[in-house]
Protein backbone atom coordinates (compact mmCIF):
# COMPACT_ATOMS: atom_id res chain seq x y z
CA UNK A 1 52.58 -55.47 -13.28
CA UNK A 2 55.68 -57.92 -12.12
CA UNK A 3 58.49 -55.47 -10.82
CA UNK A 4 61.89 -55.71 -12.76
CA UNK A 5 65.26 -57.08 -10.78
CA UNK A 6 66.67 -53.83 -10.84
CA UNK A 7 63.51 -52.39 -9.34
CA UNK A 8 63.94 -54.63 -6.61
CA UNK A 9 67.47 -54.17 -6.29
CA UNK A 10 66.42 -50.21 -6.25
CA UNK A 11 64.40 -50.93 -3.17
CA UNK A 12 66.71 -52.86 -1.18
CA UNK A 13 69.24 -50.54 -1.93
CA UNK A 14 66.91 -46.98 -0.97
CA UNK A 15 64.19 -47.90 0.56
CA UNK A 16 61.99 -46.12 -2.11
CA UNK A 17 60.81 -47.09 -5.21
CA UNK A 18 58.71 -44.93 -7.68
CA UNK A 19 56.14 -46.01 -9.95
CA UNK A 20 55.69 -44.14 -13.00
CA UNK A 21 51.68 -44.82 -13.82
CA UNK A 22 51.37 -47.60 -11.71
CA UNK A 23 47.51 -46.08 -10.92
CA UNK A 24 44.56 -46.06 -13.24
CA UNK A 25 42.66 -42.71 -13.98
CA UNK A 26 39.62 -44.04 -13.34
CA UNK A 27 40.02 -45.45 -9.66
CA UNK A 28 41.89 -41.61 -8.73
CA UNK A 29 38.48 -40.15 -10.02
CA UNK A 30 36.92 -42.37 -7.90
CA UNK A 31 38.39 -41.40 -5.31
CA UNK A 32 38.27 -37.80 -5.49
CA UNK A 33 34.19 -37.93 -6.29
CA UNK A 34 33.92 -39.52 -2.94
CA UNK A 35 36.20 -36.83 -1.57
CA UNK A 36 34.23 -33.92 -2.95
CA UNK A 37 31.03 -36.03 -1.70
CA UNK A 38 31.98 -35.96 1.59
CA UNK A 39 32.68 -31.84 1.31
CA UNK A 40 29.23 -31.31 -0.25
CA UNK A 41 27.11 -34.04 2.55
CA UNK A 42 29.28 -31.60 5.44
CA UNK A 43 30.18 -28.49 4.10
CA UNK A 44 27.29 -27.52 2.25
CA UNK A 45 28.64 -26.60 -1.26
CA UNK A 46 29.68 -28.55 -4.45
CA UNK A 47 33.19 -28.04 -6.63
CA UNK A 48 33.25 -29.95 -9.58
CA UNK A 49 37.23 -30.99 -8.75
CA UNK A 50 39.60 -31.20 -5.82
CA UNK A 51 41.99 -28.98 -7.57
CA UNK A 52 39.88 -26.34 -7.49
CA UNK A 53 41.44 -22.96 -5.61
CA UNK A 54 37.58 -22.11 -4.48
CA UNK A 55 37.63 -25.62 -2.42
CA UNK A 56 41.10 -24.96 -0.84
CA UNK A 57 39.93 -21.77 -0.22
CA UNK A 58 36.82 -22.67 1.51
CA UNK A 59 38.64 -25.35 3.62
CA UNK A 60 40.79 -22.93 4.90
CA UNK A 61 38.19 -21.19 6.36
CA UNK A 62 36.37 -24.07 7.52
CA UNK A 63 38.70 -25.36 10.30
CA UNK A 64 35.91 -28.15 11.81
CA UNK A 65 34.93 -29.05 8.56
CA UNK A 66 38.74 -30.06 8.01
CA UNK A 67 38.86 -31.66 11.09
CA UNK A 68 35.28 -33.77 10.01
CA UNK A 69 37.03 -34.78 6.60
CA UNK A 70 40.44 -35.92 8.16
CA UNK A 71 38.63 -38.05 10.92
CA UNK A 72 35.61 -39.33 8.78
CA UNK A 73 37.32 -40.40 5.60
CA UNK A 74 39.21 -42.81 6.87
CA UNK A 75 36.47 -44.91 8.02
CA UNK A 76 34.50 -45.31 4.32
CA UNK A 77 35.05 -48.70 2.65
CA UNK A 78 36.09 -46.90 -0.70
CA UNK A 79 39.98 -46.47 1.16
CA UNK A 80 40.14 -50.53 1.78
CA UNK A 81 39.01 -50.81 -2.15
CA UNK A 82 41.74 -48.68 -3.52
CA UNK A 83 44.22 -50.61 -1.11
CA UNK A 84 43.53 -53.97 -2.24
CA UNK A 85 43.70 -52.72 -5.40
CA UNK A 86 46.19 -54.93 -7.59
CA UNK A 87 48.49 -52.33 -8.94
CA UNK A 88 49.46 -51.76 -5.62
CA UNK A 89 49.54 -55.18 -4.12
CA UNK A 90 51.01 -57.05 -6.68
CA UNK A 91 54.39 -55.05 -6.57
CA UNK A 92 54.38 -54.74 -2.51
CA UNK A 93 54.15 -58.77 -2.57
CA UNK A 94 56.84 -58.93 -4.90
CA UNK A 95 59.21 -56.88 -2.64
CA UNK A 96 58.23 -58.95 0.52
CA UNK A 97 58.36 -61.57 -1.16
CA UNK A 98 55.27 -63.33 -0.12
CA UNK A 99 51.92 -62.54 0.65
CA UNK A 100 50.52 -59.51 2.23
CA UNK A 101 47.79 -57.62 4.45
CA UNK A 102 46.78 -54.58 4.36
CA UNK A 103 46.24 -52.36 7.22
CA UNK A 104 42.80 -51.09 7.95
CA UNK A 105 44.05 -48.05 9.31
CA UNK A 106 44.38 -45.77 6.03
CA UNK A 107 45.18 -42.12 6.11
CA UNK A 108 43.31 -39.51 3.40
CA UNK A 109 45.94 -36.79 4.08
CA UNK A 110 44.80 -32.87 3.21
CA UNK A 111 47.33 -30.50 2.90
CA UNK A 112 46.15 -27.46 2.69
CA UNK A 113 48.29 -24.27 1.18
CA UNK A 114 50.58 -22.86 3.99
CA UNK A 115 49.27 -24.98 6.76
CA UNK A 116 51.64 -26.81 8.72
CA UNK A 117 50.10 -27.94 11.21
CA UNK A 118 49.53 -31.06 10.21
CA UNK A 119 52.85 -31.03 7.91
CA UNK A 120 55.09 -34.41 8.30
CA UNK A 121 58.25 -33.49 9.25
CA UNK A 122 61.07 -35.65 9.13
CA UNK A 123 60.70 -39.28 10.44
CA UNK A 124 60.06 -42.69 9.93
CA UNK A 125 57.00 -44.73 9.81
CA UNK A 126 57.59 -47.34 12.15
CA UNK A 127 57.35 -44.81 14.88
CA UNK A 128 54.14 -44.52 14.51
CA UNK A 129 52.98 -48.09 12.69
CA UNK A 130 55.29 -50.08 14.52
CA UNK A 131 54.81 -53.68 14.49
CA UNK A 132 57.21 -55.04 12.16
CA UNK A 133 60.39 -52.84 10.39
CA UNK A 134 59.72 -54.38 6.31
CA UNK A 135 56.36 -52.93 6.50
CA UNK A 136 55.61 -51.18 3.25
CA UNK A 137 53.95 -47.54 2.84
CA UNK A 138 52.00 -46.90 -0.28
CA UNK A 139 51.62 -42.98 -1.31
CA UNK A 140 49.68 -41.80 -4.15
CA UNK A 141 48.97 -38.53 -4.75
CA UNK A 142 45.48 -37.63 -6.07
CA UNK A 143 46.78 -34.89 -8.44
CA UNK A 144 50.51 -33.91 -9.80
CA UNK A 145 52.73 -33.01 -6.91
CA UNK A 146 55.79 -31.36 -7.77
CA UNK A 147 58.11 -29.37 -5.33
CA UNK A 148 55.47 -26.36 -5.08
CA UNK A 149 52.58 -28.72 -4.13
CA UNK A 150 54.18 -30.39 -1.11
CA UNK A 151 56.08 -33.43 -3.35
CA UNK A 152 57.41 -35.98 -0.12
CA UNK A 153 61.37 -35.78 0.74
CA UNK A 154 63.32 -39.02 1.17
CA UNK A 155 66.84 -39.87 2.32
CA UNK A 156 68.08 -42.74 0.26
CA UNK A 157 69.62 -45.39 1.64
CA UNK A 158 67.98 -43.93 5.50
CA UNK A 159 66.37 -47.16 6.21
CA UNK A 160 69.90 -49.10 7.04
CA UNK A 161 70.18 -47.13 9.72
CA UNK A 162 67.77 -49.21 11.28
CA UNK A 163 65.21 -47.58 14.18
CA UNK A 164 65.79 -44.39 15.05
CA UNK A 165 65.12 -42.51 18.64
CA UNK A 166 63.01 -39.51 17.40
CA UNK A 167 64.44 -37.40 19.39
CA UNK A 168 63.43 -33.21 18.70
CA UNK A 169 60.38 -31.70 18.25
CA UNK A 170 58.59 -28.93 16.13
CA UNK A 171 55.50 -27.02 15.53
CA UNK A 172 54.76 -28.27 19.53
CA UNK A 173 53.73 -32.10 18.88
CA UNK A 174 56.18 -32.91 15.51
CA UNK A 175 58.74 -35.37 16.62
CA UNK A 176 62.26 -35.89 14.32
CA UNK A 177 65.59 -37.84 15.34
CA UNK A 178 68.17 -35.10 15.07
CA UNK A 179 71.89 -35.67 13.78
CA UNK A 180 70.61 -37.31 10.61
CA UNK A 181 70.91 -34.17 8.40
CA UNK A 182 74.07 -35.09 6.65
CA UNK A 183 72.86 -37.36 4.63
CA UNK A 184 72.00 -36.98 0.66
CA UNK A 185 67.70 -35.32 0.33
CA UNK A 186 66.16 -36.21 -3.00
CA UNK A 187 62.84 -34.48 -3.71
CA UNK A 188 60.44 -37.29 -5.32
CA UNK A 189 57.86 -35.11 -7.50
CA UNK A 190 55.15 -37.29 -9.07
CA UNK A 191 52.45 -36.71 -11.83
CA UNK A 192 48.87 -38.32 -11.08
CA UNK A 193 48.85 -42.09 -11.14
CA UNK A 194 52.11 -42.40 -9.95
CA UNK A 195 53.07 -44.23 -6.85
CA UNK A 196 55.24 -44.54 -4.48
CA UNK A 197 56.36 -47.44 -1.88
CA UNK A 198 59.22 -47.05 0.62
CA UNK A 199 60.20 -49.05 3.90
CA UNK A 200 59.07 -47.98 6.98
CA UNK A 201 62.48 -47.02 7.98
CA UNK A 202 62.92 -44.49 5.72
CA UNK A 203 63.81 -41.08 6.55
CA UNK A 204 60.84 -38.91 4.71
CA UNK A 205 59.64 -36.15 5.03
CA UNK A 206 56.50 -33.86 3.56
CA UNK A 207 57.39 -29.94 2.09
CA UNK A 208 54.92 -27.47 2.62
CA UNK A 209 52.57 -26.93 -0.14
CA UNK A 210 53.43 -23.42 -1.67
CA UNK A 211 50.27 -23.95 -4.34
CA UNK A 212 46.94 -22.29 -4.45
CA UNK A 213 45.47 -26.01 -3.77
CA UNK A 214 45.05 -28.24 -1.79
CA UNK A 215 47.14 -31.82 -2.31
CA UNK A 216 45.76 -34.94 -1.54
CA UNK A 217 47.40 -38.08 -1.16
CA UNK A 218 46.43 -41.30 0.25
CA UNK A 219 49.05 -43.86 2.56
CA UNK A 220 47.90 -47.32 2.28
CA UNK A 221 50.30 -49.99 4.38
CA UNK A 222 51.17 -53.45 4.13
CA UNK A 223 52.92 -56.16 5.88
CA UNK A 224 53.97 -59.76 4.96
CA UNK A 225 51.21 -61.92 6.41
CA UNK A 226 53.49 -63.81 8.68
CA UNK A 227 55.00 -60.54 10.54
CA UNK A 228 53.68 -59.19 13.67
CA UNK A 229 51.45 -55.71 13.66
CA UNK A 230 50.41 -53.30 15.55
CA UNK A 231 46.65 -53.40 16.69
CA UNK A 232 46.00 -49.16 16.43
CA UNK A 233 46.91 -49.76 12.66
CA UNK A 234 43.76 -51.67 12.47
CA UNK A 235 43.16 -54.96 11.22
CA UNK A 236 44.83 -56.91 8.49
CA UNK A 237 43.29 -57.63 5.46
CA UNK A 238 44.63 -60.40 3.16
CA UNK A 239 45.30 -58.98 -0.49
């Protein structure tokens, strides 16, 4: 899929762009089989689909078994598949503008209803990917994720204001750079397949899932092969 100039222009201009259907059913499926393989190889029991309120449920009250999933996911090959994957490439290439890696390091984020303890609050990437500031992040939802479900928060136009001292802190180890709150929020609620790339100076945020289940979303990241990175982000894989 080649990105249109006023896509591009979109970009530059709000360090977001959104993807209507940029992701094919069938890799999300695959994706969410693995998922439900890992819960039945650790957990013990079998749900026939991530969106099921019995699953959230029994995560919920299966605190190490959370902990297992967020720190074991990460580490299966299927993650580096769906990153290399050329719906998501091609158009990060496009807005670099030559080629790209993609970080080895790729969160499987489970947000589970009413938790926030491991909710994103406000803040930018490159705190925590550093590196280089044009790197690109790469969310996609597992399952529709409108404003009940947890959809992600974004400050258009955030990323000008180049890096940011995160200053404040919530929920005892959530770090945000106050005096930023002025600025215009748009919600960005997405339906499954979507996708969504923004700089890593963008002001985002996550809101708290208010649903009965549990959202899912992966964040693959990408830099222009030419620009420094950060060695905790893992290593670099040409795409």
């Amino acid at each position: 899929m080649r990105l249109t100039e006023s896509q591009r222009q979109q970009y530059r201009r709000d360090g977001f762009l959104l993807i209507r259907g940029a992701l094919p059913s069938a890799a999300l499926d695959r994706v969410e089989e693995e998922f439900l393989g890992f819960v039945e190889a650790w957990g013990g029991r079998r749900f026939d689909s991530a969106q099921s309120e019995d699953l959230a449920r029994f995560l919920l009250g299966n605190r190490e078994l959370e902990r297992k999933l967020y720190d074991g996911i990460r580490d299966f090959p299927w993650l580096v598949e769906f990153g290399k994957s050329r719906e998501i490439a091609e158009p990060v290439a496009e807005l670099l503008g030559e080629p790209v890696g993609l970080m080895g390091k790729i969160p499987f984020r489970i947000d589970l209803p009413g938790v926030t303890r491991e909710l994103a609050v406000w803040h930018q990437d490159y705190r925590y990917v550093m590196g280089n500031e044009e790197i690109v992040t790469a969310w996609a939802p597992l399952q529709e994720t409108p404003y009940v479900r947890g959809c992600l928060m974004v400050m258009p136009g955030s990323h000008e204001m180049g890096v940011l001292e995160h200053d404040a802190m919530v929920l005892g180890k959530r770090h945000f750079p106050s005096g930023v709150f002025g600025r215009e929020v748009r919600y960005v609620e997405m339906q499954r397949g979507d996708l969504l790339l923004f700089h890593a100076l963008l002001l985002h945020s996550s809101s708290l899932n208010m649903s009965p289940t549990a959202r899912l979303s992966i964040q693959a990241r990408y830099s222009a092969l030419s620009a420094p990175t950060d060695p905790s982000m893992g290593h670099v894989i040409p795409v």
